[in-house]
N, C-alpha and C. Protein backbone atom coordinates (compact mmCIF):
# COMPACT_ATOMS: atom_id res chain seq x y z
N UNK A 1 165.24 142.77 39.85
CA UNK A 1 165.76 141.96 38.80
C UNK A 1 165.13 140.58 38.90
N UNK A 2 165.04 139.55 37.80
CA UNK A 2 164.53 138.47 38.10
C UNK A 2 164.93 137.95 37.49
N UNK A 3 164.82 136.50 37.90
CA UNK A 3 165.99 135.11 37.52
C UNK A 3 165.00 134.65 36.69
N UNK A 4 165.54 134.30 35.56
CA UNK A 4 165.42 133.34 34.26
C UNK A 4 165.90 131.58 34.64
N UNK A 5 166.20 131.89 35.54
CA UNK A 5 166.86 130.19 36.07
C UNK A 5 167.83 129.52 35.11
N UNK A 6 167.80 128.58 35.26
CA UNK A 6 169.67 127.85 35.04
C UNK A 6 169.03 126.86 34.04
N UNK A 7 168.09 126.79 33.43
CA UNK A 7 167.54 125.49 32.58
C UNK A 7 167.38 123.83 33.22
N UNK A 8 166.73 124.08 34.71
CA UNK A 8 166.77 122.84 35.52
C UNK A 8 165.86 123.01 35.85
N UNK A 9 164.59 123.20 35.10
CA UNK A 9 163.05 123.34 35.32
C UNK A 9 162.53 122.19 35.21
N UNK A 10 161.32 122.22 34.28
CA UNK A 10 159.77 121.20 34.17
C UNK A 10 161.10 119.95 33.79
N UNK A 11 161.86 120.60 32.58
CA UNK A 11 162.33 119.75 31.46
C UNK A 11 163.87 118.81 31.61
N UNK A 12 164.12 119.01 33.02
CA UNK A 12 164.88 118.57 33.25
C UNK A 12 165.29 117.07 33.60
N UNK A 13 164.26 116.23 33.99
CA UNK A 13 163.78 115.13 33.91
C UNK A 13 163.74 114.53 32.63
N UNK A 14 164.63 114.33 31.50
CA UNK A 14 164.49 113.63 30.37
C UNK A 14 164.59 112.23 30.37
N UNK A 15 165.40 111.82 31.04
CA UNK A 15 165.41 110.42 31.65
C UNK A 15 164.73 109.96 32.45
N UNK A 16 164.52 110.82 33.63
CA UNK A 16 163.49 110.15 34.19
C UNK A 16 161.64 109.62 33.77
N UNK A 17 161.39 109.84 32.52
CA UNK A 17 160.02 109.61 32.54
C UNK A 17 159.37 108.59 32.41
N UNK A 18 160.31 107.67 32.16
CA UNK A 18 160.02 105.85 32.22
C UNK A 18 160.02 105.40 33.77
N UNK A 19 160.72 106.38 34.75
CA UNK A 19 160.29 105.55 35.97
C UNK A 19 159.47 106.55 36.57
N UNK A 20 159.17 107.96 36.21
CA UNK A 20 157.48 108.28 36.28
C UNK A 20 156.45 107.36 35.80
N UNK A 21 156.43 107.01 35.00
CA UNK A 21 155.50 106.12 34.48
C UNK A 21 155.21 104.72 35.29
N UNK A 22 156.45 104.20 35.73
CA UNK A 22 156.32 102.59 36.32
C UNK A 22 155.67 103.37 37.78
N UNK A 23 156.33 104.60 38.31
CA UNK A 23 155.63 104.98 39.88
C UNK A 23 153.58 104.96 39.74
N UNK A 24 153.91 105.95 38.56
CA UNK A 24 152.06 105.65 38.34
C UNK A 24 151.71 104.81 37.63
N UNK A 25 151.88 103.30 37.37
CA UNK A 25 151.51 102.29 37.21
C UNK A 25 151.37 101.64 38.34
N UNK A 26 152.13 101.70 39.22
CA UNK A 26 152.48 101.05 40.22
C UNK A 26 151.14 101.48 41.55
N UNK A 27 151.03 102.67 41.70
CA UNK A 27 149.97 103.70 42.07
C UNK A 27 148.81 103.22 41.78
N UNK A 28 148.26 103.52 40.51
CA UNK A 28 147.31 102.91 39.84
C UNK A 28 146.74 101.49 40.38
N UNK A 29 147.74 100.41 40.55
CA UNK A 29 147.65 98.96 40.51
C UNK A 29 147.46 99.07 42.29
N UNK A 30 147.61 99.74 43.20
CA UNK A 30 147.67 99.68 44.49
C UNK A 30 146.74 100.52 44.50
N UNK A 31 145.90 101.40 44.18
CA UNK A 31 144.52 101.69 44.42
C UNK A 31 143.29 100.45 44.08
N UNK A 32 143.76 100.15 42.63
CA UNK A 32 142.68 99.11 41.90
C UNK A 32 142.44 98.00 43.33
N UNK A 33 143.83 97.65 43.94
CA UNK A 33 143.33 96.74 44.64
C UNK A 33 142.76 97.02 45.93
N UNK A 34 142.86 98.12 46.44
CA UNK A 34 142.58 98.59 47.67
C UNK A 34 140.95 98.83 47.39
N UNK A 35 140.49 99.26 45.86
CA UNK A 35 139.35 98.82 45.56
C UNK A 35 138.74 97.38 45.56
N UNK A 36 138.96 96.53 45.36
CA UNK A 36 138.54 95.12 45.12
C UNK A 36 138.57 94.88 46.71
N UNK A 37 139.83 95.00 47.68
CA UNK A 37 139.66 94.69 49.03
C UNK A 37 138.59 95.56 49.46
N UNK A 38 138.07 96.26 49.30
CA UNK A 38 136.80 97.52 50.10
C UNK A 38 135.88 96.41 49.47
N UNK A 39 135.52 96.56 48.13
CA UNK A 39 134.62 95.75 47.83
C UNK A 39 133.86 94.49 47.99
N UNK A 40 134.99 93.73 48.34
CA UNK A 40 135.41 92.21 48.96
C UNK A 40 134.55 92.44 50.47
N UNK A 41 135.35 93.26 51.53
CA UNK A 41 135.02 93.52 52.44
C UNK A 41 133.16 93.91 52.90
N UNK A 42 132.92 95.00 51.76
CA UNK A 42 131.98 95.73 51.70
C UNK A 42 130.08 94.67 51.36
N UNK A 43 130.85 93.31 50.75
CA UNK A 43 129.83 92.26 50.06
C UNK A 43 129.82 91.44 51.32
N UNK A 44 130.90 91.21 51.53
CA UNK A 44 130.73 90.19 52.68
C UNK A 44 130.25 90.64 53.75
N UNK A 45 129.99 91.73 54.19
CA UNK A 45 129.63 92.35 55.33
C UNK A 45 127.87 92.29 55.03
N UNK A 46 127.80 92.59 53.51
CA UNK A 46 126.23 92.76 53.32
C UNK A 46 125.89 91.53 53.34
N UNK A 47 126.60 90.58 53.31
CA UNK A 47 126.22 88.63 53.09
C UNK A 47 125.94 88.13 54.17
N UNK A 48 126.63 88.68 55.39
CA UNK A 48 126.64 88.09 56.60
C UNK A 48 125.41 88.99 57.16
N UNK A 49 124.82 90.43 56.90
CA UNK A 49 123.70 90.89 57.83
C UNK A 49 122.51 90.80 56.78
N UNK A 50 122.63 90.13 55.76
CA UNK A 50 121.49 89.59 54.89
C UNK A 50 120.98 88.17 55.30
N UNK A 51 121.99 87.43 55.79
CA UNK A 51 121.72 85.86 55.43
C UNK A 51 120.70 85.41 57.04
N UNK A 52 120.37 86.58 58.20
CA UNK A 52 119.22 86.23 58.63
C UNK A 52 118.29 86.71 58.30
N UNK A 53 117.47 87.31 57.52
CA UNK A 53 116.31 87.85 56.99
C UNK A 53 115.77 86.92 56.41
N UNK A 54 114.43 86.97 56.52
CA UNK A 54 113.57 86.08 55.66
C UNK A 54 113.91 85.17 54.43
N UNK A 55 113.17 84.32 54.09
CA UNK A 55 113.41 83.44 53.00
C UNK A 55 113.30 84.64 51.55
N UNK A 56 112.43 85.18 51.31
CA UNK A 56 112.13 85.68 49.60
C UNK A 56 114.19 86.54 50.07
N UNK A 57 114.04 87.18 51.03
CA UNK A 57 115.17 88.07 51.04
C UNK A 57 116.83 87.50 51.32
N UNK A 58 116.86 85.79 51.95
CA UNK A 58 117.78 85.26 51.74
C UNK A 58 118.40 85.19 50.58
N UNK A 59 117.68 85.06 49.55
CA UNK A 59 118.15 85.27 48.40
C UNK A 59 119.58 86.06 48.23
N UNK A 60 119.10 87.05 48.90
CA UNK A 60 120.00 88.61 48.53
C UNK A 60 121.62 88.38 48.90
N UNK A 61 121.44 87.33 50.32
CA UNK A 61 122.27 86.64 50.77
C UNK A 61 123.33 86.16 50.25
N UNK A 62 122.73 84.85 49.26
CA UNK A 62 123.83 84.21 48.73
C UNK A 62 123.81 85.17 47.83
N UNK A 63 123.85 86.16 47.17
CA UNK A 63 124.08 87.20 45.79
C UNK A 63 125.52 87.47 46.38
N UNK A 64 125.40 88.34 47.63
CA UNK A 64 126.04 88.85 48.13
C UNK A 64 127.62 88.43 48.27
N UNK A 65 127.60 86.81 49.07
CA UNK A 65 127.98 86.11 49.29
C UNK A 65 129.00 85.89 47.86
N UNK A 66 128.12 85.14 46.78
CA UNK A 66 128.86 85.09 45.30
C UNK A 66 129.21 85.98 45.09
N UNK A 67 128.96 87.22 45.13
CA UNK A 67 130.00 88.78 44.92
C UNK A 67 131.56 88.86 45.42
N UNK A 68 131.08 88.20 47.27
CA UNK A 68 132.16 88.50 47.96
C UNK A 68 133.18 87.42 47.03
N UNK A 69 132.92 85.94 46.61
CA UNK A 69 133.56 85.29 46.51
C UNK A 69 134.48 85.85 45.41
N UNK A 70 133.86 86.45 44.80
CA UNK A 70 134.51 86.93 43.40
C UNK A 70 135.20 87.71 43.26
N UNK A 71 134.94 88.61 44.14
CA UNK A 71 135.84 89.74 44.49
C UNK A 71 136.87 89.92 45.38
N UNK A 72 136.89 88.96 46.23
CA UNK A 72 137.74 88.47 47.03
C UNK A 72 138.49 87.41 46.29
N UNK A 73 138.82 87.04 45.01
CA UNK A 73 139.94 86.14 44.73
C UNK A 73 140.31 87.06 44.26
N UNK A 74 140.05 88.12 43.33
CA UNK A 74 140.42 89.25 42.15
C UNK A 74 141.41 89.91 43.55
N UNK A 75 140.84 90.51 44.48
CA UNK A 75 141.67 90.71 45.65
C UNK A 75 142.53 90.57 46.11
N UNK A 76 142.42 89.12 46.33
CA UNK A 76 143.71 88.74 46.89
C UNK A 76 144.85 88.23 45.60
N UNK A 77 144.58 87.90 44.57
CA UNK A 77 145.44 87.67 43.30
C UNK A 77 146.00 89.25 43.26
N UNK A 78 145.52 90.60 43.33
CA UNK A 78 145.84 91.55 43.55
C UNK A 78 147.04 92.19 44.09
N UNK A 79 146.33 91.14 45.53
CA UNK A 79 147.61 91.70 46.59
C UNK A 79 148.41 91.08 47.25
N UNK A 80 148.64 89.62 46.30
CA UNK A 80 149.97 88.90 46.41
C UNK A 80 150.91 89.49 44.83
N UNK A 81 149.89 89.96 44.08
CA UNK A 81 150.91 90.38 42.94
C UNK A 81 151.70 91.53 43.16
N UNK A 82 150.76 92.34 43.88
CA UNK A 82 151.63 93.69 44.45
C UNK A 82 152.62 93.48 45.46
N UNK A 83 152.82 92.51 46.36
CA UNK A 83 153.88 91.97 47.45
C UNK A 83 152.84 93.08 48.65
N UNK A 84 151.45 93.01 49.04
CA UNK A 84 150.97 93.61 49.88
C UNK A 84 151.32 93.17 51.13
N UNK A 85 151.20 93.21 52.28
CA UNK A 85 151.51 93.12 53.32
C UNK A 85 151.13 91.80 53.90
N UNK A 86 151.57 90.96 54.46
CA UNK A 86 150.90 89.74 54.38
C UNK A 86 149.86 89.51 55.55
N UNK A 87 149.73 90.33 56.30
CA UNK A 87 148.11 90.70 56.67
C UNK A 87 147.22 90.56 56.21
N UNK A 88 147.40 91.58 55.30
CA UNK A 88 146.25 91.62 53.93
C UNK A 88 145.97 90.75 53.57
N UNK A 89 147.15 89.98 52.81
CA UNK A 89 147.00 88.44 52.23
C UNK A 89 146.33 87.38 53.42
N UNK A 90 146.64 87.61 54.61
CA UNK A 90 146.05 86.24 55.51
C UNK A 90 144.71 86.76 55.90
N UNK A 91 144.21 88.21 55.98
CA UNK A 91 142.88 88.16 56.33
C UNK A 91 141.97 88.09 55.11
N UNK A 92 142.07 88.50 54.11
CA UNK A 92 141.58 88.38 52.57
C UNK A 92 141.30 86.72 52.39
N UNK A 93 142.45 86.11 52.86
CA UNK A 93 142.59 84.34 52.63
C UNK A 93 141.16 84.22 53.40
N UNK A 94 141.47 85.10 54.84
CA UNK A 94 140.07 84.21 56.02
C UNK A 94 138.74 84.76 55.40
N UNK A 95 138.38 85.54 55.14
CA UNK A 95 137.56 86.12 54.29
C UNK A 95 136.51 85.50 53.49
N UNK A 96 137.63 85.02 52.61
CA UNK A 96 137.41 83.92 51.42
C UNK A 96 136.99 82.43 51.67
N UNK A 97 137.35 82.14 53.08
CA UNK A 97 136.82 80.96 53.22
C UNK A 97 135.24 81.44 54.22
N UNK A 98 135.41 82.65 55.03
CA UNK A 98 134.19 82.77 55.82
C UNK A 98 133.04 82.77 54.22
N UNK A 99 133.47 83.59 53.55
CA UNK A 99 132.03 83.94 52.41
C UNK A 99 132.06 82.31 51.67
N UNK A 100 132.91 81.61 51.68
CA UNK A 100 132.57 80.09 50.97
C UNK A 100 131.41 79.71 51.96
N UNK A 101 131.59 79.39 53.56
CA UNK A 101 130.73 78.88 54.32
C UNK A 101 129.49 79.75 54.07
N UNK A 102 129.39 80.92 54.08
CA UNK A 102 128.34 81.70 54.29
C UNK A 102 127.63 81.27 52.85
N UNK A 103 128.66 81.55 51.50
CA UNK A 103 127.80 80.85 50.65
C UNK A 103 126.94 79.19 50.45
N UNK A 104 127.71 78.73 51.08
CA UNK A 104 127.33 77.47 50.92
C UNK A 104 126.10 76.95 52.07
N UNK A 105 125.94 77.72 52.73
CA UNK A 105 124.87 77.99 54.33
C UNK A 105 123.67 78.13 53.45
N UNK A 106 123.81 79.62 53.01
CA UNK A 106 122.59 79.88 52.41
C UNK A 106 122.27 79.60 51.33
N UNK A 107 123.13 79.09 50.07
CA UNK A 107 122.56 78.21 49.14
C UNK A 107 122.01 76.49 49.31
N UNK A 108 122.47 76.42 50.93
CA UNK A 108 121.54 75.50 50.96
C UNK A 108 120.58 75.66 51.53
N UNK A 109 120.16 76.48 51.98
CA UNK A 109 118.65 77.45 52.78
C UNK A 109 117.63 77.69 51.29
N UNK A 110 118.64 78.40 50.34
CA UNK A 110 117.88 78.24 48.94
C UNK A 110 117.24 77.18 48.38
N UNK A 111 118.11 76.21 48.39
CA UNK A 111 117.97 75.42 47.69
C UNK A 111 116.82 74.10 48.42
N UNK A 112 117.08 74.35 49.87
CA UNK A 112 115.40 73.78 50.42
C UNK A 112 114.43 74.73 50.64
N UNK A 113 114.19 75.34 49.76
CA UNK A 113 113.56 76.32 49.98
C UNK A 113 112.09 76.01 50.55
N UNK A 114 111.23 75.22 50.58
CA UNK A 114 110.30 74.73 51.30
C UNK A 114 110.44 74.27 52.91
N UNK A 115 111.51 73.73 52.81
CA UNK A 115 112.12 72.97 54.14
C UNK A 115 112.15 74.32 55.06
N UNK A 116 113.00 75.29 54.42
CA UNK A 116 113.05 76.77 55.10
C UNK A 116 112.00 77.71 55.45
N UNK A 117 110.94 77.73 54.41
CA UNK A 117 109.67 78.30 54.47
C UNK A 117 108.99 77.45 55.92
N UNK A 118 108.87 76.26 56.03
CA UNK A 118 108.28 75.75 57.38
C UNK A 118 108.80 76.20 58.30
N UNK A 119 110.30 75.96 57.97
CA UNK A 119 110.80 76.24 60.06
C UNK A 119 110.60 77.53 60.11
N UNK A 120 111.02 78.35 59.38
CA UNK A 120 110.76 79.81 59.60
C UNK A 120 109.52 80.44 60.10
N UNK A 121 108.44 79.73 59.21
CA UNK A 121 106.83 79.93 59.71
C UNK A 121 106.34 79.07 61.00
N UNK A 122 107.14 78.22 61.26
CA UNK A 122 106.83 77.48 62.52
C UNK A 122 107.48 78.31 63.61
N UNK A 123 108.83 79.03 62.94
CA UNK A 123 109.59 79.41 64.38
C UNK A 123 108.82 80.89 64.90
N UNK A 124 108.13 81.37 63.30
CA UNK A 124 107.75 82.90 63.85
C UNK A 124 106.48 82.53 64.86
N UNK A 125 105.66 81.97 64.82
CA UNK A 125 104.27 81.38 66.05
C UNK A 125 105.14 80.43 67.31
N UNK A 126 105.88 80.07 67.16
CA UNK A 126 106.35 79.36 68.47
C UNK A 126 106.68 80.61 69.59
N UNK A 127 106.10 80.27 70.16
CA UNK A 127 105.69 80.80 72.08
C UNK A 127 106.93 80.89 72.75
N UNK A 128 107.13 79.20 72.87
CA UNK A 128 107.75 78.67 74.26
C UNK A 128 109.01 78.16 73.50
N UNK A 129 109.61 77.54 74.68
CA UNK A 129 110.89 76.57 74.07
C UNK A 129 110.43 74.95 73.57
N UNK A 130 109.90 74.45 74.16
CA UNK A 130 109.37 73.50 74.00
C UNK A 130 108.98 73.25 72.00
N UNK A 131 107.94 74.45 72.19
CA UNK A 131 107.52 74.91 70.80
C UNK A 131 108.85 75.12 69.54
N UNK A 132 109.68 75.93 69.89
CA UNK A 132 110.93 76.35 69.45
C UNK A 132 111.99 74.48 68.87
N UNK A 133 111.47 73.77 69.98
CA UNK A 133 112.42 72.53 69.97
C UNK A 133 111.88 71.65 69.06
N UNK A 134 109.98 71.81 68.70
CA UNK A 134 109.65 71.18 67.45
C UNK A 134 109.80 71.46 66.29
N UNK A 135 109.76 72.89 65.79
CA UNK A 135 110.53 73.58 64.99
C UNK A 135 111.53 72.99 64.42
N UNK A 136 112.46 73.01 65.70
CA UNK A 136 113.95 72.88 65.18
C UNK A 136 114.16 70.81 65.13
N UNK A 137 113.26 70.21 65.37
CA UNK A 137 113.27 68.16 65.09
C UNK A 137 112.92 68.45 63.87
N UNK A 138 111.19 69.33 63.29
CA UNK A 138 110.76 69.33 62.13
C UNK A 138 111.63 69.93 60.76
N UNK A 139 112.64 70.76 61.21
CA UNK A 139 113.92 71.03 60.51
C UNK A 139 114.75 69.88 60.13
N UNK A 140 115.34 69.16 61.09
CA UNK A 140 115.86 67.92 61.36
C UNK A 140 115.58 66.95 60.51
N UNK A 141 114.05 66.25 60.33
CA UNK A 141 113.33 65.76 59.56
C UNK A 141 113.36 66.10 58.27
N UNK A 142 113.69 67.03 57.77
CA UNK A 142 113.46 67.81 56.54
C UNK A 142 111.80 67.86 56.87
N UNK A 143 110.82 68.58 57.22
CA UNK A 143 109.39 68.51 56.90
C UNK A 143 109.33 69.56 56.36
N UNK A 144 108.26 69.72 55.15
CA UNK A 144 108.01 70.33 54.20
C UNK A 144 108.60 70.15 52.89
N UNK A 145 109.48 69.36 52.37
CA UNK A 145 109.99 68.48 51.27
C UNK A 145 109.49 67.57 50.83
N UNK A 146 108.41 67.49 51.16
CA UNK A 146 107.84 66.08 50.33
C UNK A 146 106.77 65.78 51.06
């Protein structure tokens, strides 16, 4: 014999489908951000093992860097709106200020971009320390700016 059931199936939930809906909104909005934190994470990581490579490729650096920054406020606006864990919120915060420095490091590496081209080409032929220590006065100096 087989049961036809009691009418407390799919359809039984008539009321409930407005707080189905807020659960997968809610769902939804706690993935989006767990995306933006990967992402956040994922730029800044490429910012920080970009920003020693060569000058043409420093570039890539501060890109990186401006990504992280961007994506890391969307982030953390994210996951103080969601009430995320305040972990999240305090390492996202540190984050945000490491990729400011990192940006602001290498946009100024950019932005002397001659100054950088010397020490770099001075530091790749330096030998000794000695050598290494003129390098780093002729840095000092700004040489190659003018």
């Amino acid at each position: 014999m087989t049961r036809q059931g009691n009418g407390q199936g799919r359809h039984s939930s008539v009321g409930s489908g407005r707080a189905g809906h807020d659960d997968d909104a809610e769902v939804r909005a706690t993935a989006s951000a767990r995306t933006w934190l990967r992402l956040f994470l994922l730029a800044l990581l490429c910012g920080v093992l970009t920003s020693s490579l060569m000058l043409p490729w420093k570039v890539l650096a501060l890109v990186f860097s401006l990504f992280a920054l961007a994506s890391g406020v969307v982030a953390l606006v994210k996951a103080i709106r969601l009430k995320l864990p305040r972990l999240v919120v305090l390492s996202t915060s540190l984050g945000l200020a490491a990729a400011l420095f990192l940006a602001a490091g290498t946009a100024a590496s950019v932005l002397l971009w001659p100054v950088t081209q010397t020490y770099e080409d001075c530091m790749s032929r330096a030998l000794t320390l000695q050598a290494e220590s003129e390098c780093q006065d002729g840095l000092q100096r700004l040489d190659g700016l003018g």
